[in-house]
Every structure is written in C-alpha cells, then in structure tokens.
Protein backbone atom coordinates (compact mmCIF):
# COMPACT_ATOMS: atom_id res chain seq x y z
CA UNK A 1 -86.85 54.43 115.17
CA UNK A 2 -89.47 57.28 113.94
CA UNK A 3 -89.82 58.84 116.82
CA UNK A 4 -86.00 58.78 118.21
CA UNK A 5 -84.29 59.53 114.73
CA UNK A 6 -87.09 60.92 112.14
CA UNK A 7 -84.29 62.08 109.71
CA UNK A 8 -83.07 58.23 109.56
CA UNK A 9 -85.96 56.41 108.98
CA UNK A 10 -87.33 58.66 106.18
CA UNK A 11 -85.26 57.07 103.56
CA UNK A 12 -86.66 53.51 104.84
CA UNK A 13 -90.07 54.76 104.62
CA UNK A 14 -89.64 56.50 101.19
CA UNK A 15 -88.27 52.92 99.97
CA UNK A 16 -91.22 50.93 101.46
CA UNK A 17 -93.41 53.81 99.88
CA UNK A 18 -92.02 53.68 96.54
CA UNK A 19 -92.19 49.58 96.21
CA UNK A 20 -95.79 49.68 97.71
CA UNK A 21 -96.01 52.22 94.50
CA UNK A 22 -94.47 49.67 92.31
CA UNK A 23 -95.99 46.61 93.46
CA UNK A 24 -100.01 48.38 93.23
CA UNK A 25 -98.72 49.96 89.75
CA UNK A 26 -98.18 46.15 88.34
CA UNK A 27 -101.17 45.30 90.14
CA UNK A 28 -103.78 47.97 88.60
CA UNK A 29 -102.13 46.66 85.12
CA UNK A 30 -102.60 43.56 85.58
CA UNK A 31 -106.39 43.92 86.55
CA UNK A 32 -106.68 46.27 83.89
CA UNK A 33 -106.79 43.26 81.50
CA UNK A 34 -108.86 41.80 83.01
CA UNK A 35 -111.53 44.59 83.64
CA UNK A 36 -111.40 45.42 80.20
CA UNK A 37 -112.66 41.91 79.17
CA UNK A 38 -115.22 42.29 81.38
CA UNK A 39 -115.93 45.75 80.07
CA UNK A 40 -116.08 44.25 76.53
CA UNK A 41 -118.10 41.51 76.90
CA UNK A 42 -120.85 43.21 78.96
CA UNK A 43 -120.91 46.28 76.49
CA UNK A 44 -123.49 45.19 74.35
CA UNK A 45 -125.69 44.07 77.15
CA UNK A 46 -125.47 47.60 78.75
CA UNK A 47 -126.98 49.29 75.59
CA UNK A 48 -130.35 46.58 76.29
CA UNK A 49 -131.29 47.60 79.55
CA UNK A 50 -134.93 46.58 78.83
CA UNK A 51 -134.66 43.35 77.81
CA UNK A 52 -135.19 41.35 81.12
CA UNK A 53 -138.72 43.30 81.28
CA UNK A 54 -139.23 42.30 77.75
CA UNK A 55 -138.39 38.43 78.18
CA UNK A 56 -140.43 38.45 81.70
CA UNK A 57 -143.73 39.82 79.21
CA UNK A 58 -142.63 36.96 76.72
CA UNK A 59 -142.57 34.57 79.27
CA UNK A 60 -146.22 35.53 80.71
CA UNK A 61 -147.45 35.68 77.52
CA UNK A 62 -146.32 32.81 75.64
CA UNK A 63 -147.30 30.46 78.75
CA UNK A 64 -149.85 27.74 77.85
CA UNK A 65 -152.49 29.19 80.66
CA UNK A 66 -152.33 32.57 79.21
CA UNK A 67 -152.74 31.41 75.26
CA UNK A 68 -155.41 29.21 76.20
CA UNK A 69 -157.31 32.56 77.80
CA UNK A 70 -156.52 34.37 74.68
CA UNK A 71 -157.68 31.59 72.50
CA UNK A 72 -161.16 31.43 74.34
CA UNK A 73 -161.76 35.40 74.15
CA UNK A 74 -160.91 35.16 70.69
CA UNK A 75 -163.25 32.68 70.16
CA UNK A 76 -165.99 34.07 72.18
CA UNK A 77 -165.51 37.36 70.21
CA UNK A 78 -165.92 36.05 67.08
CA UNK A 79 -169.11 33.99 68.03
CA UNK A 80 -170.40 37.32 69.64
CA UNK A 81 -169.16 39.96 66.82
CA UNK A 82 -170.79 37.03 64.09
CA UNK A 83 -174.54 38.15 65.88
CA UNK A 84 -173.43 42.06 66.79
CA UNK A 85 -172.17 42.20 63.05
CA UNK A 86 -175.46 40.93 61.54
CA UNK A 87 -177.62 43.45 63.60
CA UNK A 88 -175.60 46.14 62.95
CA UNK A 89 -175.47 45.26 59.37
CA UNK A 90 -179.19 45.53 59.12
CA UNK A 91 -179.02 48.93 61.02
CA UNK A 92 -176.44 50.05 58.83
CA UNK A 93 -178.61 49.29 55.59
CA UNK A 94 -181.36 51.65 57.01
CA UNK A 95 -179.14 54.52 57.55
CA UNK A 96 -177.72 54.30 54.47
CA UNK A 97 -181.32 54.15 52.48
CA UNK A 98 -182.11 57.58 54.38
CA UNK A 99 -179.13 59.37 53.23
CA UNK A 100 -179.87 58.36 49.94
C-alpha cells in the first residue's frame, strides 16, 4: 500500500505514529516514578564516593592478624624506647650542663 498509493497510507502511518507517541509518552511517565526513587534513594550515597576505600582500610585494619602486629611493635617499641630513652637521657644531661 506505500508504494502503490503513498498519499493513502500516510494518514495510517501518522495514526500508528501518533499512538506509538502516546503509548512511549505514558511509558517514560510511568518510569519516571520509578527512576526518581531510585534517584532519591541513591543520592546520598553518590555524595560518599570514598567510602568503600575507607571500609576496605577498616576492614584490614581492624582484622585480628593485623592488631596483633600492631600490638607487638607497640610493645617492642616501648621495651626498646624504655633503654634508647635512658641513654639519651644521660646524653641529654651533659649537653645541658655545657650550655649552662
């Protein structure tokens, strides 16, 4: 029918058109609800884009194996800085005599 009679099928076409129009109209409102939820509820989450990073460090950190290491260079820092604090203390005394 297009090709014999172009003239006649334009109004069929322009009716098709105009309910495809309709029906994707309704359509795009209907999503549009639903988007906008989305939209909403994702917001906040948007404004923390750093967060996984931050958990991932929390995570690494916070893990018994790594406190454990943290505990034992603690410890062994305050067992070494006890002897490195006593020397220096004794160093420290002389300087300040000679400025005296």
């Amino acid at each position: 029918l297009l090709h014999k009679c172009p003239a006649a099928a334009i109004d069929l076409v322009l009716k098709r058109l105009q309910q495809k129009d309709e029906e994707w109209r309704s359509l795009r409102q209907q999503l549009t609800k639903g988007w906008k939820e989305v939209y909403e509820k994702n917001w906040t989450k948007s404004l923390d884009h750093r967060s996984f990073y931050f958990k991932q460090g929390d995570k690494k950190n916070f893990s018994g194996k790594q406190m454990v290491l943290e505990l034992k260079g603690l410890s062994e820092g305050a067992n070494g800085g006890a002897n490195g604090g006593a020397n220096g203390g004794s160093g420290g005394g002389e300087g300040g005599g000679g400025e005296a």
